[in-house]
Structures are given as structure tokens and as C-alpha cells.
C-alpha atoms as a PDB file:
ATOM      1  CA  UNK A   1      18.058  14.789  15.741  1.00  0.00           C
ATOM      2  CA  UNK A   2      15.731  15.218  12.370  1.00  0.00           C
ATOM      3  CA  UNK A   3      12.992  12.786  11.880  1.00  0.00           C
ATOM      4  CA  UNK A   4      11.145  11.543   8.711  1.00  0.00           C
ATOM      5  CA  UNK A   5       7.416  10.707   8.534  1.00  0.00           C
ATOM      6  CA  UNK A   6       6.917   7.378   6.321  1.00  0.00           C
ATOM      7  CA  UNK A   7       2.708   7.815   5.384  1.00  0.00           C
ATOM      8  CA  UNK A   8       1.270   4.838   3.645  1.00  0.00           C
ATOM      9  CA  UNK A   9      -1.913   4.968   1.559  1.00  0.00           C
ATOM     10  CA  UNK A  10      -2.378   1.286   2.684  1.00  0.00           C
ATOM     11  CA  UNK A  11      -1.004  -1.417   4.409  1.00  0.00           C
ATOM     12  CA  UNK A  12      -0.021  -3.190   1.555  1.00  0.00           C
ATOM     13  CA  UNK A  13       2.399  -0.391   0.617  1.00  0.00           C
ATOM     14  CA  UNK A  14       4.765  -1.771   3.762  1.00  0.00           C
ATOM     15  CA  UNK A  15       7.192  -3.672   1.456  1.00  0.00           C
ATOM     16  CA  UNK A  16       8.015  -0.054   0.161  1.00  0.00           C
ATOM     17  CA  UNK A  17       8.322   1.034   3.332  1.00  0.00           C
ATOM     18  CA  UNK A  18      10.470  -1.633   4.519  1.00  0.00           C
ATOM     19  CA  UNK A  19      13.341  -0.723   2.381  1.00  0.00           C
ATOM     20  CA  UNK A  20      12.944   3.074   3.761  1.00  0.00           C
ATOM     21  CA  UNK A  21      12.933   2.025   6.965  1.00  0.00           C
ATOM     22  CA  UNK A  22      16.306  -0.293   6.499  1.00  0.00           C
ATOM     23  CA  UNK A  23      17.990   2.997   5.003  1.00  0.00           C
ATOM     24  CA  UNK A  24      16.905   5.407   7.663  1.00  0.00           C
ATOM     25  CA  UNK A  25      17.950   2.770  10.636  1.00  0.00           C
ATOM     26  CA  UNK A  26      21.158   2.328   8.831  1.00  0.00           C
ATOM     27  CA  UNK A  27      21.686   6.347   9.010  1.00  0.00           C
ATOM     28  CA  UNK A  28      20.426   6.172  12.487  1.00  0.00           C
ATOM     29  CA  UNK A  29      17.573   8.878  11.541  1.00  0.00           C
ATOM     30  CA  UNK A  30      14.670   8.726  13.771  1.00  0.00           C
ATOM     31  CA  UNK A  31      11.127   7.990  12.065  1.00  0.00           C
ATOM     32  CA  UNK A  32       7.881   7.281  12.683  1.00  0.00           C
ATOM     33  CA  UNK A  33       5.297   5.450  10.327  1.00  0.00           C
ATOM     34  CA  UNK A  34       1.968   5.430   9.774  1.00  0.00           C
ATOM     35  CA  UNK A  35      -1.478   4.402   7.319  1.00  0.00           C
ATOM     36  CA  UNK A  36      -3.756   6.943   6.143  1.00  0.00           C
ATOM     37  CA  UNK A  37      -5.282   7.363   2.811  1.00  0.00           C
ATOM     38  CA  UNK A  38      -5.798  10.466   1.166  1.00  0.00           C
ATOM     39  CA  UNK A  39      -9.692   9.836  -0.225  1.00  0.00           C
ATOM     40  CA  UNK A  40     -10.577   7.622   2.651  1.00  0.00           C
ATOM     41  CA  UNK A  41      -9.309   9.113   5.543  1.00  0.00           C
ATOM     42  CA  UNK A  42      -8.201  12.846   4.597  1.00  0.00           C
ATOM     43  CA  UNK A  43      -8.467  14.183   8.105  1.00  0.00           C
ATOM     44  CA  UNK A  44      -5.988  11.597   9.361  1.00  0.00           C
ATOM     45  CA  UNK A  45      -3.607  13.045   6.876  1.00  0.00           C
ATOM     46  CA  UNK A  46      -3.582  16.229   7.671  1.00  0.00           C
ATOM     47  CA  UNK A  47      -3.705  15.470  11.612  1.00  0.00           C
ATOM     48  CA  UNK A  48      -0.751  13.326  10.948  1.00  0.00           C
ATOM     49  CA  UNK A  49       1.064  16.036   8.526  1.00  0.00           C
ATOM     50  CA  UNK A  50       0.029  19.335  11.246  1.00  0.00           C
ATOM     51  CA  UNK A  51       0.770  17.529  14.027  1.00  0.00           C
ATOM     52  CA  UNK A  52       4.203  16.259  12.901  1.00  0.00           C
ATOM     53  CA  UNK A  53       7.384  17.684  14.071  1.00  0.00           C
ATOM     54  CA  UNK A  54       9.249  15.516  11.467  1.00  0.00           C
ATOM     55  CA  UNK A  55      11.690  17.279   8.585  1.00  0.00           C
ATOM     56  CA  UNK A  56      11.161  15.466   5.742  1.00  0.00           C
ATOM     57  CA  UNK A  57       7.576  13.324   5.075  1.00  0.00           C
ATOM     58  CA  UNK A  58       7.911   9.972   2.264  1.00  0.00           C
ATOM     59  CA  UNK A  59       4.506   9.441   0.831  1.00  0.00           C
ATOM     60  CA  UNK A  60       4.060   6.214  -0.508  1.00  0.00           C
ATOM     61  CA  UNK A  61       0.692   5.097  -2.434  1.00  0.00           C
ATOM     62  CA  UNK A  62      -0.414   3.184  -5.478  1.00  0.00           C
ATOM     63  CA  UNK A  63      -3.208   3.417  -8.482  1.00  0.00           C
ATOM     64  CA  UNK A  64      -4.441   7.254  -8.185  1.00  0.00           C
ATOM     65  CA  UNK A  65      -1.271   7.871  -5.515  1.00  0.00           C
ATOM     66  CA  UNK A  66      -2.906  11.630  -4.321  1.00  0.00           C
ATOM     67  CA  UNK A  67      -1.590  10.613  -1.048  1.00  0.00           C
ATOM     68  CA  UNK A  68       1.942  12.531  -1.720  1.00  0.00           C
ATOM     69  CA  UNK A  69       0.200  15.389  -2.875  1.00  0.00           C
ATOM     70  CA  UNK A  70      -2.076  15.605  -0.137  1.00  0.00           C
ATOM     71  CA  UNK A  71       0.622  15.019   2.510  1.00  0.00           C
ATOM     72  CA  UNK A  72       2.405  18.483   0.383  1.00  0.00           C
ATOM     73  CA  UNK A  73      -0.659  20.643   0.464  1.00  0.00           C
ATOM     74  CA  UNK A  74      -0.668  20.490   4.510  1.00  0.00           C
ATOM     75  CA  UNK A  75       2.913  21.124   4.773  1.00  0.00           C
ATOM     76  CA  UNK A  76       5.632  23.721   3.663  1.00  0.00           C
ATOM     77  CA  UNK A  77       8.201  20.645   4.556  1.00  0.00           C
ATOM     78  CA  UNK A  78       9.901  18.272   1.880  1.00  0.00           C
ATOM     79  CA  UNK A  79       7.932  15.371   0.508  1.00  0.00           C
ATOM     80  CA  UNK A  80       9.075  12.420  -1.370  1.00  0.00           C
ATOM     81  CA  UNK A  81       6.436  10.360  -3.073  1.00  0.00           C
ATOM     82  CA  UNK A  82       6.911   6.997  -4.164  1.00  0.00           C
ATOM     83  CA  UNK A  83       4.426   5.160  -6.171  1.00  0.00           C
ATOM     84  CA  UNK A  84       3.874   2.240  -6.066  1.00  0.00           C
ATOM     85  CA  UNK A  85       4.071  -0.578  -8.678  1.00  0.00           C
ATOM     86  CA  UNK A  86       0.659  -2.975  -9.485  1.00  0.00           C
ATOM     87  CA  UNK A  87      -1.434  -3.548 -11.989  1.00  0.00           C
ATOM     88  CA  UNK A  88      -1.651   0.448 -13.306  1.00  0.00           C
ATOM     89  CA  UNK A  89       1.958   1.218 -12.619  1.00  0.00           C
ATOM     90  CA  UNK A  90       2.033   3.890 -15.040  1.00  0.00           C
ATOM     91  CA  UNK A  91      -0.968   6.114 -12.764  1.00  0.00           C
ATOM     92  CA  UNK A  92       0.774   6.138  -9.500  1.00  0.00           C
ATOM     93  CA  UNK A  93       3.673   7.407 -10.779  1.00  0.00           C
ATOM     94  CA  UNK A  94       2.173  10.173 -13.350  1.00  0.00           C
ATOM     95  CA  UNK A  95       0.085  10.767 -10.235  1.00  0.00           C
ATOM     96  CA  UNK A  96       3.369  12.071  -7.745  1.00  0.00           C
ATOM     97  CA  UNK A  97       5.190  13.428 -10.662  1.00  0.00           C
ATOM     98  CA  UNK A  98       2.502  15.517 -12.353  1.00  0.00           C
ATOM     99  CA  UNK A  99       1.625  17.862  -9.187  1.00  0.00           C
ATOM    100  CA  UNK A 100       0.225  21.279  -9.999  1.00  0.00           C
ATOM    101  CA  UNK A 101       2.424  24.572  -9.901  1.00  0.00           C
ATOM    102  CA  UNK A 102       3.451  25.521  -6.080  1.00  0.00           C
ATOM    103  CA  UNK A 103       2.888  22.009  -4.329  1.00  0.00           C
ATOM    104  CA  UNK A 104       5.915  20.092  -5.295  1.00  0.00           C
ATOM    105  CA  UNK A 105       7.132  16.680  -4.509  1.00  0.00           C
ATOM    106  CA  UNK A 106      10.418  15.221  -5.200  1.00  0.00           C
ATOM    107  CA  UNK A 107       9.272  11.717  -7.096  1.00  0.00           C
ATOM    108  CA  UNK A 108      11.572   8.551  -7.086  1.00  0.00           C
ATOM    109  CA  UNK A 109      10.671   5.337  -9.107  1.00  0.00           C
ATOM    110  CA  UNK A 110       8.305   2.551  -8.896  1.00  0.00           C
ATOM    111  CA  UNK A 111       8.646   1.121  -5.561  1.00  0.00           C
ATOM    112  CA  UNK A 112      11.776   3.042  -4.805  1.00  0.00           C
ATOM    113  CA  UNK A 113      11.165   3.250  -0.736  1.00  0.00           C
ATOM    114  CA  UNK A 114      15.125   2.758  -0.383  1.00  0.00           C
ATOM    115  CA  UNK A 115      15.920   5.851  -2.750  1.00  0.00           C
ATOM    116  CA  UNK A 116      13.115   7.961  -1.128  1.00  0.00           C
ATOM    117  CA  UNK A 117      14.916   7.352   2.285  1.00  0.00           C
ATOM    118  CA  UNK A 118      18.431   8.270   0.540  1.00  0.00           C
ATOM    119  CA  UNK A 119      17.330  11.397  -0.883  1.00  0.00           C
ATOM    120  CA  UNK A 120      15.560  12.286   2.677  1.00  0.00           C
ATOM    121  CA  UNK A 121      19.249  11.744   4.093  1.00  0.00           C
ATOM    122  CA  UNK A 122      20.494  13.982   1.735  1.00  0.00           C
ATOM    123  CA  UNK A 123      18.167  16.666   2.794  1.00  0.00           C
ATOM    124  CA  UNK A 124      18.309  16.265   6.264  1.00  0.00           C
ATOM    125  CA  UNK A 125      22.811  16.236   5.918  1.00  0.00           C
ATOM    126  CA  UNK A 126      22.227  19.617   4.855  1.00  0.00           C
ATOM    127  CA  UNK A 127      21.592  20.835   8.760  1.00  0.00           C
ATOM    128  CA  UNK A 128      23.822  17.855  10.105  1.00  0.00           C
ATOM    129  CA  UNK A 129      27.841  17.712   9.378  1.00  0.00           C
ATOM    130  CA  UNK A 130      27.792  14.039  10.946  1.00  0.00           C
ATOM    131  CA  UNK A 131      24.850  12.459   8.653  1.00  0.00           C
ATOM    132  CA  UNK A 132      26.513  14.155   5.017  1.00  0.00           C
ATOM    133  CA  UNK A 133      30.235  12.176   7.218  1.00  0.00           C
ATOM    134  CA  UNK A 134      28.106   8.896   6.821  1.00  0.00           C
ATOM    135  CA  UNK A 135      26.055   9.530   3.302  1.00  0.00           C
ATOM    136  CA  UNK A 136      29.739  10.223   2.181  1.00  0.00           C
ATOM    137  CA  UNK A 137      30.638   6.710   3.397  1.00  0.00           C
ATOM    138  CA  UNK A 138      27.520   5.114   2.135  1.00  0.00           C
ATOM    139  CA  UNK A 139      28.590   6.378  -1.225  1.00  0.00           C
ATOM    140  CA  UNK A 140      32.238   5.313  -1.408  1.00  0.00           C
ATOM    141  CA  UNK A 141      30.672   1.438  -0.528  1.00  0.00           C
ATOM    142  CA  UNK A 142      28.565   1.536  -3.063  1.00  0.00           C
ATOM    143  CA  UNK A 143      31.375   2.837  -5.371  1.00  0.00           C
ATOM    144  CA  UNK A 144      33.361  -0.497  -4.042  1.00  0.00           C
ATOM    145  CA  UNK A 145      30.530  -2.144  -4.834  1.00  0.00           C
ATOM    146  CA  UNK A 146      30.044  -1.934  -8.509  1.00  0.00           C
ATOM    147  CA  UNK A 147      34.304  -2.034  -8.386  1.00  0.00           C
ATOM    148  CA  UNK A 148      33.974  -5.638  -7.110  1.00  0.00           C
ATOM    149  CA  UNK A 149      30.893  -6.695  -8.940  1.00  0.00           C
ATOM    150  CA  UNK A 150      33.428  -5.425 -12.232  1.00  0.00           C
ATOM    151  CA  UNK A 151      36.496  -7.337 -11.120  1.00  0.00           C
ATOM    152  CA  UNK A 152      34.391 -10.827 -10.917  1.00  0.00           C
ATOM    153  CA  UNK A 153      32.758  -9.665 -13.915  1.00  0.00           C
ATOM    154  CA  UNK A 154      35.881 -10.040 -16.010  1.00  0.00           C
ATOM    155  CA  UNK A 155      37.316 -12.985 -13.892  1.00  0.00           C
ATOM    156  CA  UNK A 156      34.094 -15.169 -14.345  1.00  0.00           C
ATOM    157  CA  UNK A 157      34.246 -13.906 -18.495  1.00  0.00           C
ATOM    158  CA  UNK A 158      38.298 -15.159 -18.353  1.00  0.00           C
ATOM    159  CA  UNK A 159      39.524 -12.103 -19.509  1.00  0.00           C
END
């Protein structure tokens, strides 16, 4: 089965995470997570990126977020940063979505984890009939979702 590789710049980047990791268990896709920053620890990063057999890598950091770009320079694989919100929420996210020409990373919003872990489903459905089976699910719920959330919408207003 594919497997994703959740990096952290920091520890305090785990609420992100969280909602990643509540996606990816709810797809039943295999991950493993970790902590390494790119200008503290680079060597961890790329041990962790060259040594990974994982498909898809999510890259989540805050302020100068380089983290997602350093996990895509070690790697030929996908990578989906996700910056993190704080007190400079504008540089983390200029930061994953302003990578130079031939390193891309697919960028979701602030704080996004859940989306990061959606669109690695997506990618890794590509290779697996059964996964795109359950991402079509996942999307017909949500559909029911906003269907429901209309229906009390207009009961609560009286209409």
C-alpha cells in the first residue's frame, strides 16, 4: 500500500498535522511522521526524504516555511506544503508557494493539514482503483453535507 511522509519544521506544527493524520487514517493510508527543520537540522531532512520509501511527502512549517522546499529539492516525489498560520502568516505561505522554476510544491492554505492529506489521496488513487472507490465516497458525504446544512438553513430562517 502507498505511504505519505508528514515532516514538521517543529513540534508545534502537530495541530496541522493532526488533521492530516485524521484524513489519512480515515483512507486507511499508511504514514509515518516526523520533526526536522530545514535550517536547524538539514541533514535530518534529507536522511528522512532519501531514506523514505513513502509516495507522497506533506511539509508543514511556519515563519520562513523552507522546510517544503527543502523536503522537494531531495526528492523527485510529490510534496505538499502547508504553512502554517502565526504571527507572520503571510511569509509561510509566500514561502511554499513562491518556489523557484523546477522544484515545485503543490501549496494548500494556512493550516490546511486536512486538505494537504486530501490532495495526497488524490495522488496516491491515481495507482489504486480502491482508494479513488473511497475519495469518491468521501466526496458524495461531503456533498450531503452542505445538502443538510442547506435544508436546516431554510427551516431555522422559516422559509
Amino acid at each position: 500500500m502507498s505511504k505519505v511522509s508528514i515532516i514538521m519544521g517543529s513540534k508545534s506544527d502537530f495541530p496541522v498535522a493532526e488533521k492530516a493524520i485524521a484524513i489519512l487514517k480515515k483512507f486507511g493510508v499508511r504514514y509515518d511522521i516526523a520533526v526536522a527543520s530545514a535550517h536547524r537540522t538539514p541533514g535530518r531532512v534529507e536522511d528522512l526524504v532519501k531514506g523514505s520509501g513513502s509516495d507522497v511527502f506533506i511539509a508543514i512549517a511556519g515563519m520562513s516555511a523552507a522546510l517544503p522546499g527543502a523536503v522537494a529539492s531531495f526528492t523527485v516525489r510529490p510534496v505538499i506544503g502547508v504553512p502554517v498560520s502565526g504571527t507572520m502568516k503571510l511569509d509561510s505561505l509566500l514561502s511554499v508557494v513562491q518556489m523557484p522554476p523546477g522544484i515545485p510544491v503543490a501549496a494548500v492554505g494556512l493550516d490546511r493539514g486536512d486538505n494537504a492529506a486530501i490532495l495526497a489521496v488524490e495522488i496516491l488513487s491515481l495507482q489504486d482503483p480502491e482508494l479513488r472507490s473511497r475519495l469518491c465516497e468521501y466526496r458524495l458525504e461531503q456533498a450531503d453535507k452542505v445538502i443538510a446544512d442547506s435544508e436546516k438553513v431554510v427551516a431555522d430562517a422559516g422559509c
